[in-house]
N, C-alpha and C. Protein backbone atom coordinates (compact mmCIF):
# COMPACT_ATOMS: atom_id res chain seq x y z
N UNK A 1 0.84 -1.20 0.00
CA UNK A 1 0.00 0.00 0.00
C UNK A 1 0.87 1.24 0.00
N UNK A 2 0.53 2.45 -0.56
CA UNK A 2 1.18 3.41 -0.96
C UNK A 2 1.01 4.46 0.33
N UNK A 3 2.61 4.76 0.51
CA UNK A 3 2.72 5.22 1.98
C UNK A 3 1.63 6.44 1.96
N UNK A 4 1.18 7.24 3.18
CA UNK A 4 0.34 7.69 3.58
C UNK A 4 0.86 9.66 3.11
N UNK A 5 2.36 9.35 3.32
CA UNK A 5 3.52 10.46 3.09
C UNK A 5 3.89 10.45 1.62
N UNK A 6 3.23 10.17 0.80
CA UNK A 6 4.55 9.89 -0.26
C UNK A 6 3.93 10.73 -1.53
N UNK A 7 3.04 11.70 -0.83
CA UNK A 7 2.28 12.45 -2.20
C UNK A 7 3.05 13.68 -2.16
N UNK A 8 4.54 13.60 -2.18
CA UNK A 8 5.29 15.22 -2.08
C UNK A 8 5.08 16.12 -3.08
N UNK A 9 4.38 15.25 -4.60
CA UNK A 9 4.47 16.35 -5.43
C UNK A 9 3.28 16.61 -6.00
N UNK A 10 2.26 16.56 -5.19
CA UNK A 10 0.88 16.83 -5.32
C UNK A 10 0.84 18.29 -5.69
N UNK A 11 -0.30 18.71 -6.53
CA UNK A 11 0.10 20.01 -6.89
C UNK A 11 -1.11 20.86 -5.76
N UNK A 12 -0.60 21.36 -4.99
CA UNK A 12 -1.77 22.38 -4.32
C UNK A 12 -2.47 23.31 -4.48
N UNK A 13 -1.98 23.71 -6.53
CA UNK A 13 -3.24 24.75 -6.19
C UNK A 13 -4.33 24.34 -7.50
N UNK A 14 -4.20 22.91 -7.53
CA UNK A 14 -4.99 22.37 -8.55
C UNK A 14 -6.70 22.83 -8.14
N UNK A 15 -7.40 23.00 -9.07
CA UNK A 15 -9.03 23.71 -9.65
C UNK A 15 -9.39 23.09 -8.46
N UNK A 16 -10.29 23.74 -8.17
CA UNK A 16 -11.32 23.40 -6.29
C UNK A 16 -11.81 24.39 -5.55
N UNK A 17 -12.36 24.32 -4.79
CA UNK A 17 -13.17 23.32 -4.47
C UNK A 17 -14.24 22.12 -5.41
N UNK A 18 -13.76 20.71 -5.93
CA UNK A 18 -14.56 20.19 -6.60
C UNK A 18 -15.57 19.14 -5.75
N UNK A 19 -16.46 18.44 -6.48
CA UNK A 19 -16.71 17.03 -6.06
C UNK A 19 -16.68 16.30 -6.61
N UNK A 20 -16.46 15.04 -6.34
CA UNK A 20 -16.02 13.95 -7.00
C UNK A 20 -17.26 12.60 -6.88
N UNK A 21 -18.36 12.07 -7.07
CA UNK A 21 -18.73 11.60 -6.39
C UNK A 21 -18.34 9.93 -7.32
N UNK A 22 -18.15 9.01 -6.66
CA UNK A 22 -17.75 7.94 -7.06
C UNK A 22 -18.11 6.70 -6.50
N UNK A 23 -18.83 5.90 -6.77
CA UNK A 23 -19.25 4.69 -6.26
C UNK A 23 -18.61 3.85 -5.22
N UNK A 24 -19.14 3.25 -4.39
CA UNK A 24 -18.41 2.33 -3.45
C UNK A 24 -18.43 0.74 -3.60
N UNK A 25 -18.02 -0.16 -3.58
CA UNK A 25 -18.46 -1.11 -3.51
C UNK A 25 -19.39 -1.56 -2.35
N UNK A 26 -20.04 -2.76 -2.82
CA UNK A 26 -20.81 -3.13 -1.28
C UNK A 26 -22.61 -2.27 -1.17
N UNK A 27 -22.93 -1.46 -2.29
CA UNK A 27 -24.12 -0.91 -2.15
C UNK A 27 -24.24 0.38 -2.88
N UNK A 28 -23.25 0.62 -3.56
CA UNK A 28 -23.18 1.82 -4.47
C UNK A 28 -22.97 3.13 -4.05
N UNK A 29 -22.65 3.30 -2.95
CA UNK A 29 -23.12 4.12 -2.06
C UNK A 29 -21.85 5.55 -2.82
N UNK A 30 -22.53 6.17 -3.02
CA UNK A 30 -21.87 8.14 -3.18
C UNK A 30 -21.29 8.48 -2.34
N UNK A 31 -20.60 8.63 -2.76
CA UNK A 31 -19.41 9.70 -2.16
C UNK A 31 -18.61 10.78 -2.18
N UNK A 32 -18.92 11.71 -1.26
CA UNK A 32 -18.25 13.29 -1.84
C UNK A 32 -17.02 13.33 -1.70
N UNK A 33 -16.21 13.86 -2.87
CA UNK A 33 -14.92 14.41 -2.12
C UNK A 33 -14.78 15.69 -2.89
N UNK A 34 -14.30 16.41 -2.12
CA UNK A 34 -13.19 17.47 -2.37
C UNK A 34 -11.83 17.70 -2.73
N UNK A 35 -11.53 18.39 -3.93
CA UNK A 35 -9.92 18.54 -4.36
C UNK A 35 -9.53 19.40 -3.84
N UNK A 36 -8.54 19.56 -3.84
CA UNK A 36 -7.21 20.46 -3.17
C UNK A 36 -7.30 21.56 -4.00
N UNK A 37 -7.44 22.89 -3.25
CA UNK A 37 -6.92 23.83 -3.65
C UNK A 37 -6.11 24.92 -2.54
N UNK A 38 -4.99 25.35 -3.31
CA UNK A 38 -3.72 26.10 -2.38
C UNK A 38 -3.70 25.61 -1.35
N UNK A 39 -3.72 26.12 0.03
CA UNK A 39 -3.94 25.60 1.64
C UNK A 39 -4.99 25.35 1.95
N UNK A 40 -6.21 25.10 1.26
CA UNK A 40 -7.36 25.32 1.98
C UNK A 40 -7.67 23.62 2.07
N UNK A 41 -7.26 22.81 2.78
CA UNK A 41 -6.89 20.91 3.23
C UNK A 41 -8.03 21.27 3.84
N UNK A 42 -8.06 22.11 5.08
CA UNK A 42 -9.17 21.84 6.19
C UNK A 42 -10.05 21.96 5.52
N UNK A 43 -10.44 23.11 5.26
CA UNK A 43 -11.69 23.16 4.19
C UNK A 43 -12.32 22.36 3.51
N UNK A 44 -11.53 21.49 2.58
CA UNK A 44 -11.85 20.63 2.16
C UNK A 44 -12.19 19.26 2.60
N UNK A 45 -10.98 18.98 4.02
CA UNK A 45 -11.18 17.51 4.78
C UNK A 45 -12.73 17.72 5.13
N UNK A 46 -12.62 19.16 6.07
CA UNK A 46 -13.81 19.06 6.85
C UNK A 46 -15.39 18.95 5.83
N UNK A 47 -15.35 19.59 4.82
CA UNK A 47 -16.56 18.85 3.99
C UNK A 47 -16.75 17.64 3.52
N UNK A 48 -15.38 17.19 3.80
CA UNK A 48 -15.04 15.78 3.01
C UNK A 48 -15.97 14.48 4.21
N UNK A 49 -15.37 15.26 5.28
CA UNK A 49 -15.79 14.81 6.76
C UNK A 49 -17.10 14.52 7.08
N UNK A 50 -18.23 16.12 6.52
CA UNK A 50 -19.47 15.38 6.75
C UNK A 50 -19.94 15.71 5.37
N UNK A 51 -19.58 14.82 4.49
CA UNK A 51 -20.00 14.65 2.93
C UNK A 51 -21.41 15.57 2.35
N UNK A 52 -20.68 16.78 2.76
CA UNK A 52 -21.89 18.01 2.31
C UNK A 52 -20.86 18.80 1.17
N UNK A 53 -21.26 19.31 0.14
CA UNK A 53 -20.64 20.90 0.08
C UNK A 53 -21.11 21.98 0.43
N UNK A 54 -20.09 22.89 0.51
CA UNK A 54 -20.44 23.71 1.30
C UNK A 54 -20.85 23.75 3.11
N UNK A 55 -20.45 22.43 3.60
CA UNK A 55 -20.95 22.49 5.12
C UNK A 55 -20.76 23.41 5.76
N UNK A 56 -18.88 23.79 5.43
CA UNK A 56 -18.35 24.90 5.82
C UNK A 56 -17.81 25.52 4.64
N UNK A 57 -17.65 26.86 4.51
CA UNK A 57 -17.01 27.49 3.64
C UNK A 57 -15.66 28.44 4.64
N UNK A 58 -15.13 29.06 3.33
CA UNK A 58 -13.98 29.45 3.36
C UNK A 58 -14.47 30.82 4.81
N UNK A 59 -15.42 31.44 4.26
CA UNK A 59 -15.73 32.31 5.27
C UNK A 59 -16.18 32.07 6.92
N UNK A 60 -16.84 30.54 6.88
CA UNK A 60 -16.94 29.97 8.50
C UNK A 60 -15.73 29.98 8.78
N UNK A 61 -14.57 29.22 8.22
CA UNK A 61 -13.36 29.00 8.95
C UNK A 61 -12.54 30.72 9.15
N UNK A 62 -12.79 31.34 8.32
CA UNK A 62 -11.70 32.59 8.77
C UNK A 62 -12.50 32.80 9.38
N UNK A 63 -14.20 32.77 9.85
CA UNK A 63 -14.58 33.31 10.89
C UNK A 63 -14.08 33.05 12.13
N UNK A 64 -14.43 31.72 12.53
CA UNK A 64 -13.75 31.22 13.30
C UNK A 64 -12.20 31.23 13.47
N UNK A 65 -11.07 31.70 12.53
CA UNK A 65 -10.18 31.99 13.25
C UNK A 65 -9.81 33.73 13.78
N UNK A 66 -10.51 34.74 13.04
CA UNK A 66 -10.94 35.72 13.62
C UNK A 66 -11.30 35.45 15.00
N UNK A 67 -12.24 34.47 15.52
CA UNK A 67 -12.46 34.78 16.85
C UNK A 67 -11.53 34.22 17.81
N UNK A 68 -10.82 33.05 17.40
CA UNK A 68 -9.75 32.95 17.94
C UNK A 68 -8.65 33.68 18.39
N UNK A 69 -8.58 34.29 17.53
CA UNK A 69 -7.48 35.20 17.33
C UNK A 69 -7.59 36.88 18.50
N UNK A 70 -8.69 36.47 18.83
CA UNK A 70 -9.28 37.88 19.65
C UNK A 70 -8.52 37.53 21.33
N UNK A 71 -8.59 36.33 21.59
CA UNK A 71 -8.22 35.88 22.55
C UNK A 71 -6.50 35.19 22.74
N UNK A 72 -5.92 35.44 21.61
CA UNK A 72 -4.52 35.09 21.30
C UNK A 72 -4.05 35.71 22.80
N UNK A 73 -3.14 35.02 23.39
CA UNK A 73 -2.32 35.65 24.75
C UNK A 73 -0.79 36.38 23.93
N UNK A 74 -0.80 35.92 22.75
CA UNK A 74 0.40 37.02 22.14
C UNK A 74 0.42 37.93 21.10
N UNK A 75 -1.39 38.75 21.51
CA UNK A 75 -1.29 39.14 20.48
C UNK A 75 -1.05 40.69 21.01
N UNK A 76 -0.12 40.95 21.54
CA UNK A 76 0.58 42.54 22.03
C UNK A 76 1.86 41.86 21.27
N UNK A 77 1.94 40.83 20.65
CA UNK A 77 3.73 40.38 19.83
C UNK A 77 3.16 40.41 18.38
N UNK A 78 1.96 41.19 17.62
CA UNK A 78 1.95 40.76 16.63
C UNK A 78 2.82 41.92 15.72
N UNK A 79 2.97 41.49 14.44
CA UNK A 79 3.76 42.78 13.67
C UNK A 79 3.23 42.68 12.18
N UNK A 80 3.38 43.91 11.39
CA UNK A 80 2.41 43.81 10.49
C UNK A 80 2.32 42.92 9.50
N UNK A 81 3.03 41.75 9.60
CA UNK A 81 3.25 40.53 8.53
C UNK A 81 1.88 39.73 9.55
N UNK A 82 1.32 39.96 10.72
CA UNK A 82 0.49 39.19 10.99
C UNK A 82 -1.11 39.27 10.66
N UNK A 83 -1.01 40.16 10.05
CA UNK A 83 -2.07 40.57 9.00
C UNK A 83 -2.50 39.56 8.18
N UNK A 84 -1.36 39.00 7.78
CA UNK A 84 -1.32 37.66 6.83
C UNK A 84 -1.26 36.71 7.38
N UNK A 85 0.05 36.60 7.87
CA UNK A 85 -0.15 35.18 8.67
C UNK A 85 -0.34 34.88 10.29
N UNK A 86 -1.62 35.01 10.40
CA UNK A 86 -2.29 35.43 11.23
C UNK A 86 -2.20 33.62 12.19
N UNK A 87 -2.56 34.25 13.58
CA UNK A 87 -2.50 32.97 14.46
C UNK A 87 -2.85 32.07 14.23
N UNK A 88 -3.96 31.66 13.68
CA UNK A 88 -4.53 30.24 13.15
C UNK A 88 -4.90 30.01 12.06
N UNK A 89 -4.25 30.95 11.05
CA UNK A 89 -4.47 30.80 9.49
C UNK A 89 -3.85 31.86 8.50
N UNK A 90 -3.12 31.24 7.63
CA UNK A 90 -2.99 32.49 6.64
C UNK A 90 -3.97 33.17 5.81
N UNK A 91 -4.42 34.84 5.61
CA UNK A 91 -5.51 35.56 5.13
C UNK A 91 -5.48 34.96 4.00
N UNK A 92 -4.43 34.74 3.08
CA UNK A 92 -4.70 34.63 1.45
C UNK A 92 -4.96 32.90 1.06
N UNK A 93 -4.12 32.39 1.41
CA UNK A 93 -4.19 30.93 1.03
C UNK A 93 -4.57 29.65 2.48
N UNK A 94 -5.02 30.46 3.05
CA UNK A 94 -5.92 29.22 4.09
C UNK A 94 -4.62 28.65 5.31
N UNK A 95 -4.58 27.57 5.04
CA UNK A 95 -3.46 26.94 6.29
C UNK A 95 -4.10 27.44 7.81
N UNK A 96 -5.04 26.41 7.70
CA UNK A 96 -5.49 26.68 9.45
C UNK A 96 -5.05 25.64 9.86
N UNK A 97 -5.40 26.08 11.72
CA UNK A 97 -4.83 25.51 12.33
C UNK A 97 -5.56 24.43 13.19
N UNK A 98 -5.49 23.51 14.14
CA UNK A 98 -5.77 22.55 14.81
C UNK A 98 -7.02 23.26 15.49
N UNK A 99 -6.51 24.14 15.73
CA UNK A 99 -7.71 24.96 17.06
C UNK A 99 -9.36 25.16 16.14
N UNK A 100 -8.78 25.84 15.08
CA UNK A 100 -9.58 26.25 13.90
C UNK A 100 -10.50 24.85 13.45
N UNK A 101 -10.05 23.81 13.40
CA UNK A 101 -10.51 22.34 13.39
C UNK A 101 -11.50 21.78 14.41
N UNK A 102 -11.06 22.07 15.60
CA UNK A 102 -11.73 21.58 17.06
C UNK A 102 -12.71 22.72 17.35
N UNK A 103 -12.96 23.94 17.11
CA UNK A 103 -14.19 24.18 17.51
C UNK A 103 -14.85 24.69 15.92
N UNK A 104 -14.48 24.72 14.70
CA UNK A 104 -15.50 24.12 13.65
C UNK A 104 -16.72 23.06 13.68
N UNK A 105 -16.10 21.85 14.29
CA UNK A 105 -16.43 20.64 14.58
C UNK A 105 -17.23 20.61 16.18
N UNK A 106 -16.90 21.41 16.92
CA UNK A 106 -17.44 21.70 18.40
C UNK A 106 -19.15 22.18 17.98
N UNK A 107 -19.28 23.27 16.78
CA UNK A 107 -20.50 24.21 16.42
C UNK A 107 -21.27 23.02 16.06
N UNK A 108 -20.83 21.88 15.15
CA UNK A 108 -21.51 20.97 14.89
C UNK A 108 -21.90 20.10 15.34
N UNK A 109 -21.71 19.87 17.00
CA UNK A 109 -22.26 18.95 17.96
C UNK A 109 -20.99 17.50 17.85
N UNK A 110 -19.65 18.15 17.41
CA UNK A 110 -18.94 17.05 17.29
C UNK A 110 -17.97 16.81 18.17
N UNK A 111 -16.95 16.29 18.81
CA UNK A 111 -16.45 16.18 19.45
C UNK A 111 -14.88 15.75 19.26
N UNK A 112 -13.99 16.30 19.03
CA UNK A 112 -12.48 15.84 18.81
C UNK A 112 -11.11 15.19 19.84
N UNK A 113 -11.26 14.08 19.72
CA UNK A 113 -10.46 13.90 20.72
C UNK A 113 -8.75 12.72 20.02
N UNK A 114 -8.22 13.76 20.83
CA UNK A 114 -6.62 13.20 20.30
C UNK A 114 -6.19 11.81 20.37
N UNK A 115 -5.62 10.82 19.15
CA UNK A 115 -5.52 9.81 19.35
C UNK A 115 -4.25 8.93 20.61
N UNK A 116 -3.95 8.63 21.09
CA UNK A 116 -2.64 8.70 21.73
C UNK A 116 -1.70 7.86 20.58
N UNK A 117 -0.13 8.59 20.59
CA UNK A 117 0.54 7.86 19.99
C UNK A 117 1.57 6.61 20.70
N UNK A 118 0.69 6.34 22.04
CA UNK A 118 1.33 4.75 22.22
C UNK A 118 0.62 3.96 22.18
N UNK A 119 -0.46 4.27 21.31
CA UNK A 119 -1.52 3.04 21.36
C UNK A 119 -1.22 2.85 19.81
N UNK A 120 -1.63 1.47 18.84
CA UNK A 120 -1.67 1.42 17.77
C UNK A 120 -3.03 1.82 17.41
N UNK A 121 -3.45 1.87 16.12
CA UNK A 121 -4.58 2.36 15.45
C UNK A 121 -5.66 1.16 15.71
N UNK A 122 -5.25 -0.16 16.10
CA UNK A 122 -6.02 -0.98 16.27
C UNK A 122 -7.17 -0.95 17.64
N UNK A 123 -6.49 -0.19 18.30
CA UNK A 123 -7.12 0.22 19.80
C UNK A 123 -8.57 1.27 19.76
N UNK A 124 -8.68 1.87 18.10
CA UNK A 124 -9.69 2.84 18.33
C UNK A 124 -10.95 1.79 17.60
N UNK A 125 -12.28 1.73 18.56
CA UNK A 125 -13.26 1.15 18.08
C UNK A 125 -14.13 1.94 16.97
N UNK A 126 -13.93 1.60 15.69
CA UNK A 126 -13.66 1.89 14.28
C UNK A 126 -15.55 1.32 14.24
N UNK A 127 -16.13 0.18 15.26
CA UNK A 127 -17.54 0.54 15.42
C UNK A 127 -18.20 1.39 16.07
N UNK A 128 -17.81 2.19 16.87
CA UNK A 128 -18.59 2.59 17.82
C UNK A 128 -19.72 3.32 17.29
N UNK A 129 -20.80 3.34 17.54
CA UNK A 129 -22.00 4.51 17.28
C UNK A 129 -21.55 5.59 17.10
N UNK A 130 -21.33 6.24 17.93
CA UNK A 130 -20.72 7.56 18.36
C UNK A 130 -19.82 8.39 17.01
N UNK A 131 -19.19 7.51 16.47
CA UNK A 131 -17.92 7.46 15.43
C UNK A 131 -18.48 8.35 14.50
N UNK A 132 -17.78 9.44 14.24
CA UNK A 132 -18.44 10.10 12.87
C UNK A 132 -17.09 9.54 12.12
N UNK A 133 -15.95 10.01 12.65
CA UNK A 133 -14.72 10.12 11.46
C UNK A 133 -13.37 10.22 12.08
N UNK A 134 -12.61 9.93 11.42
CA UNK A 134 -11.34 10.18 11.65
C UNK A 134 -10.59 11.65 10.76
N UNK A 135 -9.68 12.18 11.47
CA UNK A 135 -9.05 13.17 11.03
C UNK A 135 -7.80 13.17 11.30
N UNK A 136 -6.47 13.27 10.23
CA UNK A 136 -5.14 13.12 10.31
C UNK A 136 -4.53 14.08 10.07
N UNK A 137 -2.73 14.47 10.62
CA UNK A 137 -2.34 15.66 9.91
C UNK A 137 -1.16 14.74 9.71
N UNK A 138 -0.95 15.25 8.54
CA UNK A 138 0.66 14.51 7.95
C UNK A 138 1.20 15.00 7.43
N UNK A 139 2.45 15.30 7.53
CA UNK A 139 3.94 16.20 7.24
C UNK A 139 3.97 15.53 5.66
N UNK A 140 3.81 17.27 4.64
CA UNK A 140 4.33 17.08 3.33
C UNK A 140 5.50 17.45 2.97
N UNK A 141 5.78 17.37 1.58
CA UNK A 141 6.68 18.15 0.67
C UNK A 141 6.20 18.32 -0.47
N UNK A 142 6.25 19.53 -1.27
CA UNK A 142 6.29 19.89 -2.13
C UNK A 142 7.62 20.52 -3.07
N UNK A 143 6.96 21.00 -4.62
CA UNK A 143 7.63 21.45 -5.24
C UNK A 143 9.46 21.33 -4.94
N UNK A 144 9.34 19.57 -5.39
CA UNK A 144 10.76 19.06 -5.05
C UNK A 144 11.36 19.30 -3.82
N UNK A 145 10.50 19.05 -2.56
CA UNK A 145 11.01 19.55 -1.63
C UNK A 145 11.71 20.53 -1.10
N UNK A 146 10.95 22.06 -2.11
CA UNK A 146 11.64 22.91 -1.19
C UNK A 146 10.67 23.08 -0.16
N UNK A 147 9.14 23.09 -0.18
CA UNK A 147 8.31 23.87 0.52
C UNK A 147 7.91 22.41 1.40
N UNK A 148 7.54 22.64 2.73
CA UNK A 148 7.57 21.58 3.79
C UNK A 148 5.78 22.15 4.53
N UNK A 149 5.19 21.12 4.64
CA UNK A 149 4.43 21.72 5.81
C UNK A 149 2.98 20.28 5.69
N UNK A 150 2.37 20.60 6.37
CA UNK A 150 1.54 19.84 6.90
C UNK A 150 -0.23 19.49 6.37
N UNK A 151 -0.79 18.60 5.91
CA UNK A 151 -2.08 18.56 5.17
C UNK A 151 -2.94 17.51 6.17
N UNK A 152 -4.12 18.18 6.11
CA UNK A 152 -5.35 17.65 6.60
C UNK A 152 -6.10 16.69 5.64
N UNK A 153 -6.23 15.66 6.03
CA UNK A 153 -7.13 14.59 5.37
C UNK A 153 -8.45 14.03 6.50
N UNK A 154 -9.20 13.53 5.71
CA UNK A 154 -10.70 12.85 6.56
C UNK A 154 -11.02 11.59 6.07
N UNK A 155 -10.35 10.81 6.85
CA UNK A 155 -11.44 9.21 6.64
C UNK A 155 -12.58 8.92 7.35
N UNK A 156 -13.68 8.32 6.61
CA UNK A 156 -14.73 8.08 7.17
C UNK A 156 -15.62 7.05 6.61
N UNK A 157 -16.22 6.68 7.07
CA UNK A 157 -16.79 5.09 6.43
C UNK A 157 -18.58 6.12 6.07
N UNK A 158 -18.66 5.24 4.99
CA UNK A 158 -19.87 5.88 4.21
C UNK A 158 -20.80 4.29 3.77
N UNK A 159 -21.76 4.15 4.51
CA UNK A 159 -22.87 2.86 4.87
C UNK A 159 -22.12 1.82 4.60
N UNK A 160 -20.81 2.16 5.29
CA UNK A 160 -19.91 1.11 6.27
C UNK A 160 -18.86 0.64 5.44
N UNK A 161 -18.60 1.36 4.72
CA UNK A 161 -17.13 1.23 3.50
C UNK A 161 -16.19 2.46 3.87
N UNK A 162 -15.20 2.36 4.58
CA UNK A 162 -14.44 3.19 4.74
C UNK A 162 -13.58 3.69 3.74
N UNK A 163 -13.29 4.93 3.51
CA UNK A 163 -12.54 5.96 2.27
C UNK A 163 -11.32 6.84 2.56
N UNK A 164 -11.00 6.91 1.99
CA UNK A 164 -9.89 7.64 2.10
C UNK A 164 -10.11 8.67 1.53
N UNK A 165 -10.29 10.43 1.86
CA UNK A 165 -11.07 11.05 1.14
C UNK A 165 -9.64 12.49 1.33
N UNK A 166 -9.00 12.29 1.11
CA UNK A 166 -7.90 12.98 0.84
C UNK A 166 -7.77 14.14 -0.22
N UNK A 167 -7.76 15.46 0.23
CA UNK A 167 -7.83 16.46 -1.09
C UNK A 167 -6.93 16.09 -2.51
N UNK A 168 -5.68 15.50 -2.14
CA UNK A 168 -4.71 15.70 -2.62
C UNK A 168 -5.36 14.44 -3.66
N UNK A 169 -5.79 13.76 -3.35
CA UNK A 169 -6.31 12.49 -4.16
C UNK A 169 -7.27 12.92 -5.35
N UNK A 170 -7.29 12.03 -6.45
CA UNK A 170 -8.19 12.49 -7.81
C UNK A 170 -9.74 11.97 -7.50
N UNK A 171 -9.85 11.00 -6.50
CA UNK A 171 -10.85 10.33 -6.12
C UNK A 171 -10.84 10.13 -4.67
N UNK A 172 -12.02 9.74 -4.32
CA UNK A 172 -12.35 9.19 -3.17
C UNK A 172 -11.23 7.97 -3.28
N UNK A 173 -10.62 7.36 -2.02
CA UNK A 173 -9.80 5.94 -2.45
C UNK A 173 -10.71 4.71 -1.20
N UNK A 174 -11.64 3.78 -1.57
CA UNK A 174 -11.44 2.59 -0.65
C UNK A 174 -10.64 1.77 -0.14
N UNK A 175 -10.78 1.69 1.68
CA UNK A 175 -10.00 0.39 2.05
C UNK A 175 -10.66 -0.73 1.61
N UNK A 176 -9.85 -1.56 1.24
CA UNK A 176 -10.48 -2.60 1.26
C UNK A 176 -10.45 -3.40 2.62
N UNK A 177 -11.34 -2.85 3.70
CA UNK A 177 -11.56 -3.33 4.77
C UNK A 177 -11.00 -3.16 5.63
N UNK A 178 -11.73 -3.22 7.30
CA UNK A 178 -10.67 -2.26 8.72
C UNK A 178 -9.45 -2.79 8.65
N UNK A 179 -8.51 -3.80 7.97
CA UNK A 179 -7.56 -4.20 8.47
C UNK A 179 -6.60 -3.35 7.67
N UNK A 180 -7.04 -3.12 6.53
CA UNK A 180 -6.29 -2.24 5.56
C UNK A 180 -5.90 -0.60 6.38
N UNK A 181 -7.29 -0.48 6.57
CA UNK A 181 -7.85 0.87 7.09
C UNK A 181 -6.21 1.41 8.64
N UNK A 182 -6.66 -0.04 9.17
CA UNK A 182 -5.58 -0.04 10.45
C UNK A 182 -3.93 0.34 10.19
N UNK A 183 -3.41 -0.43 9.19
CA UNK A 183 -2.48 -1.05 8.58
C UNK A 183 -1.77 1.11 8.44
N UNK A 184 -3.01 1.72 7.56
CA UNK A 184 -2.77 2.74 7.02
C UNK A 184 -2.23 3.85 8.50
N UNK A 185 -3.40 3.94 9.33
CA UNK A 185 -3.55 4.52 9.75
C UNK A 185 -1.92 4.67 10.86
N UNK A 186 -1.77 3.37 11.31
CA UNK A 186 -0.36 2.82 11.64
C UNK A 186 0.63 3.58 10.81
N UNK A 187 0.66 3.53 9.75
CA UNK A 187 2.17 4.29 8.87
C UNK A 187 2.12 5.78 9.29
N UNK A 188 1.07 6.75 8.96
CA UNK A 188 0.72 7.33 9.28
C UNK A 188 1.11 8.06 10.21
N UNK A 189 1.12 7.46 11.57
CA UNK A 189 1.33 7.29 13.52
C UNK A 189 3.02 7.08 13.29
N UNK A 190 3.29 6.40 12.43
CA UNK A 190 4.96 5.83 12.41
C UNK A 190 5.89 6.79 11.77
N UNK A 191 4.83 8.05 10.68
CA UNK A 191 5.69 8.71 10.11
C UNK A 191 5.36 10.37 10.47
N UNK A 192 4.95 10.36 11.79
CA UNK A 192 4.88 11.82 12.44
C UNK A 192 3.55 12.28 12.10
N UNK A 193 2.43 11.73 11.48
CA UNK A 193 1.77 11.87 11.42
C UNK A 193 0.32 12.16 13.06
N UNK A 194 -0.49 13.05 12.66
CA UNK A 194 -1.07 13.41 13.97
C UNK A 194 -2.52 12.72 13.75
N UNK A 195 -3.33 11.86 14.69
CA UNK A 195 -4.85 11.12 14.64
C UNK A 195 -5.31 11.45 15.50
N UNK A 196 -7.01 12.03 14.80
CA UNK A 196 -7.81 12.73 15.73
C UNK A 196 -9.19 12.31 15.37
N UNK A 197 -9.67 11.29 16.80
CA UNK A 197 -10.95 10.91 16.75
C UNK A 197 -11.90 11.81 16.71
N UNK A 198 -13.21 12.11 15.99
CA UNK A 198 -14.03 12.73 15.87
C UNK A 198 -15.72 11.80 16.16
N UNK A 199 -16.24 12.28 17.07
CA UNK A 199 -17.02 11.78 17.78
C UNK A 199 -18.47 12.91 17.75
N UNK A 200 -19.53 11.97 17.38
CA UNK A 200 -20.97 12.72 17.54
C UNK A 200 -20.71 12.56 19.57
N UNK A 201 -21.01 14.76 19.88
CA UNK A 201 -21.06 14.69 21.40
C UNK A 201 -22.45 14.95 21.84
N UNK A 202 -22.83 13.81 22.90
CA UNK A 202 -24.05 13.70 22.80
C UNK A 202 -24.00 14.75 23.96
């Protein structure tokens, strides 16, 4: 299986927000995804996440990091480059941040909770009710490795076929089944990668 890291030369500012919708095996079942465009991963995971477009747009998330940002404890250190690259997101090309993620997902009655990295991926119950999705951050490269930094992806099982719904991807991708799913999620955990359970909070 094709490492989880190994899309360094994905192009980021390929046409998008798109959808993709593509059959599943097992019941035909549709599936949305979203392509990559410039920084905007979250954007895209997180629709990818609850297979809407538009769930969130570009303007919820800078909202939400606007309000974040009100409460920054360093923001008597900002200087006028922070205009742009502002605490939990850059103004022009997106790149939010974790925080920006966890209460997006908070408005929606969801719940985010950090995977631990001494447990393997096999430890998270991949049935539970509760389970909306999984959410990963994994260290890229681009443009021949000069440019370095980090992309948001959303797996989530869709009437019980789990996907790989990755911006950077041309399609939705299926596991073929939790063991695959595990297997992935493991490389992932092994290559600095960050896992974050996402949970309906009742």
């Amino acid at each position: 299986m094709e490492s989880p890291l190994a899309r360094s030369e994905a192009n980021p500012d390929e046409e998008g927000p798109g959808s993709a919708e593509s059959s599943g095996s097992g019941g035909g079942s549709k599936v949305y995804h979203e392509r990559q465009r410039m920084q905007f991963c979250l954007l895209h995971a997180l629709n990818n996440l609850m297979q809407e477009k538009e769930s969130f747009t570009r303007a919820d998330l800078d909202g939400i990091s606007e309000n974040l940002a009100l409460t920054d404890p360093n923001k008597d250190k900002w200087t006028p480059l922070s205009l742009i690259w502002k605490p939990h997101h850059n103004a022009l090309t997106g790149n939010y941040d974790v925080n920006v993620l966890i209460a997006a997902l908070e408005a929606r009655k969801k719940k985010v909770v950090w995977h631990d990295h001494r447990k393997g991926a096999s430890s998270i119950d991949l049935d539970a009710e509760a389970l909306a999705g999984l959410m990963i951050n994994v260290p890229v490269r681009r443009f021949r490795g000069l440019w370095s930094g980090r992309h948001w992806v959303a797996i989530r099982s869709v009437d019980g076929v789990w996907f790989n719904l990755d911006s950077d991807l041309s399609s939705a991708k299926q596991f073929q089944g939790k063991e695959e799913l595990i297997v992935f999620l493991d490389s992932v955990l092994s290559q600095g990668g960050e896992l974050m359970i996402v949970l309906q909070d009742e």
